[in-house]
N, C-alpha and C. Protein backbone atom coordinates (compact mmCIF):
# COMPACT_ATOMS: atom_id res chain seq x y z
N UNK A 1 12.41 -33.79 18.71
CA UNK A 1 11.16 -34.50 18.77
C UNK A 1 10.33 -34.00 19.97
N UNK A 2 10.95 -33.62 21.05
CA UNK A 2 10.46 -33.34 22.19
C UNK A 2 9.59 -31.78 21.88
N UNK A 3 10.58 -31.35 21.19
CA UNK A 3 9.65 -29.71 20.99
C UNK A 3 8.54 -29.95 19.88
N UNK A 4 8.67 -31.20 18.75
CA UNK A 4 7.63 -30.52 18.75
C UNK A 4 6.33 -31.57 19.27
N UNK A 5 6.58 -32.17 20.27
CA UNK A 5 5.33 -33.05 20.35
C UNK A 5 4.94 -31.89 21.57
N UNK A 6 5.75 -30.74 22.04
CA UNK A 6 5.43 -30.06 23.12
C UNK A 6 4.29 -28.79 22.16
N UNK A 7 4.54 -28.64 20.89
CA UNK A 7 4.05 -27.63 19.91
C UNK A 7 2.94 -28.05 19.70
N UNK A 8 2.65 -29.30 19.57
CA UNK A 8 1.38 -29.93 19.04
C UNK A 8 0.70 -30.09 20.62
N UNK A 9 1.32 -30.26 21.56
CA UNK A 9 0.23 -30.18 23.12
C UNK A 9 -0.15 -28.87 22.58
N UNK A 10 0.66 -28.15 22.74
CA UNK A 10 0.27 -26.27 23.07
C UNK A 10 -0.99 -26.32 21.77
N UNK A 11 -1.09 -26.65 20.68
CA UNK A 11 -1.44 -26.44 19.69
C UNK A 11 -3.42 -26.57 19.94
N UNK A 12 -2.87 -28.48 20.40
CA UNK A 12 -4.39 -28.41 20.55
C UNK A 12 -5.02 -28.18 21.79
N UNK A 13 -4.17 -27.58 22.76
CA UNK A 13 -4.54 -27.50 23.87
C UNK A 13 -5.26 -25.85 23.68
N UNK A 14 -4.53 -25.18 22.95
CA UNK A 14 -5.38 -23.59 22.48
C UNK A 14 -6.55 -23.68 21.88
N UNK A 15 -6.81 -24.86 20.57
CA UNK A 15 -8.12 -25.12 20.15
C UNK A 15 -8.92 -25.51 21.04
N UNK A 16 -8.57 -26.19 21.71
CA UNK A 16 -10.18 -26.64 22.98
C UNK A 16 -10.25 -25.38 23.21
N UNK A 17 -9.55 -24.45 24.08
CA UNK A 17 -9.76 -23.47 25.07
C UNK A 17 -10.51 -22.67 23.72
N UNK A 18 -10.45 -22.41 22.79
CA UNK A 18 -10.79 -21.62 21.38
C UNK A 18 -12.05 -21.96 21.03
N UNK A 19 -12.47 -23.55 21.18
CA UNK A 19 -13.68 -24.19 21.02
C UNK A 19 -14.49 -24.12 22.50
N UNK A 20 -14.09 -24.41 23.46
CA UNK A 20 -14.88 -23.89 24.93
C UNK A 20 -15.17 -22.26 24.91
N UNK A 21 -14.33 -21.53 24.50
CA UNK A 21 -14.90 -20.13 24.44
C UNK A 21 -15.85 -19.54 23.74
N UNK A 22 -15.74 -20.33 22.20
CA UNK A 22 -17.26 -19.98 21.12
C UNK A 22 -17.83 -20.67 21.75
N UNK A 23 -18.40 -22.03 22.66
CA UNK A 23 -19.31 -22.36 23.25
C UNK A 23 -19.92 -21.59 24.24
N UNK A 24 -19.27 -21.11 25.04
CA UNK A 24 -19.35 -20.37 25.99
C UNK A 24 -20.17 -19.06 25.30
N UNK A 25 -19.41 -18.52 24.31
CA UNK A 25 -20.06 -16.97 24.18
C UNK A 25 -21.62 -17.11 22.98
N UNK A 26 -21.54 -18.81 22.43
CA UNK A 26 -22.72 -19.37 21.53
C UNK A 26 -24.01 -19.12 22.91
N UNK A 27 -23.38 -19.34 23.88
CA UNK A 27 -24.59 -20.05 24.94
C UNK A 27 -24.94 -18.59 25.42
N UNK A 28 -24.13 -17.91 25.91
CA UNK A 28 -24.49 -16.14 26.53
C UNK A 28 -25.42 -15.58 24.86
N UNK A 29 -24.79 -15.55 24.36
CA UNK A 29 -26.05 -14.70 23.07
C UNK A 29 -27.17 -15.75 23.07
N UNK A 30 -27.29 -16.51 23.25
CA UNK A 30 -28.86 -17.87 23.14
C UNK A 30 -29.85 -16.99 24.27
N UNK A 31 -28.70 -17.03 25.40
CA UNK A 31 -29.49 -16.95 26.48
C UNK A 31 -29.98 -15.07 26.58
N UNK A 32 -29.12 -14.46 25.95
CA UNK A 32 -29.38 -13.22 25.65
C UNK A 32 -30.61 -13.11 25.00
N UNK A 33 -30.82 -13.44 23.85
CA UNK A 33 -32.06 -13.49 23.22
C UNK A 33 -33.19 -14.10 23.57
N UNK A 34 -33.09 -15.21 24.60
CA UNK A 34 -34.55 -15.40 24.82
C UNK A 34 -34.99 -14.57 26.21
N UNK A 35 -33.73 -13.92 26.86
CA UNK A 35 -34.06 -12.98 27.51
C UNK A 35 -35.01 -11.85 26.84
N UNK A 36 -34.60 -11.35 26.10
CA UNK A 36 -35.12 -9.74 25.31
C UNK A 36 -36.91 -10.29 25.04
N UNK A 37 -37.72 -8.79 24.67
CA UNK A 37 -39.08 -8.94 24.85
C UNK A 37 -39.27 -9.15 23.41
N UNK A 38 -40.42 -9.71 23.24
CA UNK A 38 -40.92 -9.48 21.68
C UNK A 38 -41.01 -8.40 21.04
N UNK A 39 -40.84 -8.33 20.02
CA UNK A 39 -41.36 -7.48 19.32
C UNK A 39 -42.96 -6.84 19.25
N UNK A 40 -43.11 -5.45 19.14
CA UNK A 40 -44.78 -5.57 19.43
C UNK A 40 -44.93 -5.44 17.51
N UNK A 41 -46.51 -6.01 17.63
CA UNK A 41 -46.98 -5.95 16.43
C UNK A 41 -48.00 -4.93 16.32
N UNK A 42 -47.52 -3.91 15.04
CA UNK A 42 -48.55 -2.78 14.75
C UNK A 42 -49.10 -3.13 13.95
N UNK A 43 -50.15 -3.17 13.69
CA UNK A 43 -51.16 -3.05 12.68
C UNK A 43 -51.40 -1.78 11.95
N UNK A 44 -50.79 -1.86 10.77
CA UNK A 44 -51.15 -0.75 9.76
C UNK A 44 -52.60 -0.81 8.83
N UNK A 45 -53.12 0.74 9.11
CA UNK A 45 -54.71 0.69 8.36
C UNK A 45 -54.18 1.27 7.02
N UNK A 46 -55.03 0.76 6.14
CA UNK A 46 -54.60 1.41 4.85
C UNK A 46 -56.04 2.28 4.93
N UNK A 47 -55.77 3.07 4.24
CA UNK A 47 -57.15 4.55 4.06
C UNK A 47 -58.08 3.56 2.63
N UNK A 48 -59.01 3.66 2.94
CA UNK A 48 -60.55 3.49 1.64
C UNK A 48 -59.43 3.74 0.09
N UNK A 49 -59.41 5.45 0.27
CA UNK A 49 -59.02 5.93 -1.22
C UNK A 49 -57.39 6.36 -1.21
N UNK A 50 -56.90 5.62 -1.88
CA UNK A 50 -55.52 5.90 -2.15
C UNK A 50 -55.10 7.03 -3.59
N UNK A 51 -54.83 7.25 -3.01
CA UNK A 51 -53.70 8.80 -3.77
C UNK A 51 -53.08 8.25 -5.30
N UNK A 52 -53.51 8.27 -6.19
CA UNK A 52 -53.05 7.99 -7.45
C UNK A 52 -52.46 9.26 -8.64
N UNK A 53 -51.13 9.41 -8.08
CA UNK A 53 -50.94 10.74 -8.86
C UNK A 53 -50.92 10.74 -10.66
N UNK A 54 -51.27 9.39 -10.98
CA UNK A 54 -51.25 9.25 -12.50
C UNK A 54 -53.02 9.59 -12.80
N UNK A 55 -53.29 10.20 -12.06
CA UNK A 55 -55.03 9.26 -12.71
C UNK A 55 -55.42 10.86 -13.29
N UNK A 56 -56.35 10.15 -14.07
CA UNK A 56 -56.97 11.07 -15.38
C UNK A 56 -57.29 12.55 -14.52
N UNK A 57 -58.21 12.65 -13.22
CA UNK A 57 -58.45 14.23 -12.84
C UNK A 57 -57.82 15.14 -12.15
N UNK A 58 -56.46 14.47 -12.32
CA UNK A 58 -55.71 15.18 -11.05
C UNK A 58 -54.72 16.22 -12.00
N UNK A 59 -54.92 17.42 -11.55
CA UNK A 59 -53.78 18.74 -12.20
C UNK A 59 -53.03 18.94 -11.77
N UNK A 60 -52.12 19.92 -12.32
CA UNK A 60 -50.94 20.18 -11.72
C UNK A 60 -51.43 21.94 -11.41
N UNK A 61 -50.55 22.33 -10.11
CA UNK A 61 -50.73 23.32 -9.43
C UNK A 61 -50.60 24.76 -10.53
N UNK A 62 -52.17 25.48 -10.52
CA UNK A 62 -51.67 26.35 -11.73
C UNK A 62 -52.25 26.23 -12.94
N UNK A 63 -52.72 25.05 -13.33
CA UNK A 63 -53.20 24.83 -14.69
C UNK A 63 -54.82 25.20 -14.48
């Protein structure tokens, strides 16, 4: 009886330390990320006339 009420200390005494450590490493990546910079935002131009290789006047090289 003694071993195993000593199995079940050890047992949940590893889950805390198991649950304090994902806390621990939850809180370092949080704090990681609001460290880091934004992202920059590009603005893409689209051109007037777009390139339509199906359209009625366009040939092929040669013809």
């Amino acid at each position: 009886m003694r071993v195993a009420v000593g199995m079940d200390t050890a047992r949940r005494r590893a889950a805390a330390q198991a649950r304090a450590a994902a806390r621990t490493r939850a809180l370092e990546a949080r704090r990681a990320a609001e460290a880091t910079e934004p992202a920059e935002v590009i603005e893409l131009i689209t051109p007037d006339e777009v390139f339509d290789q199906y359209a009625a006047d366009r040939r092929a090289v040669g013809e």
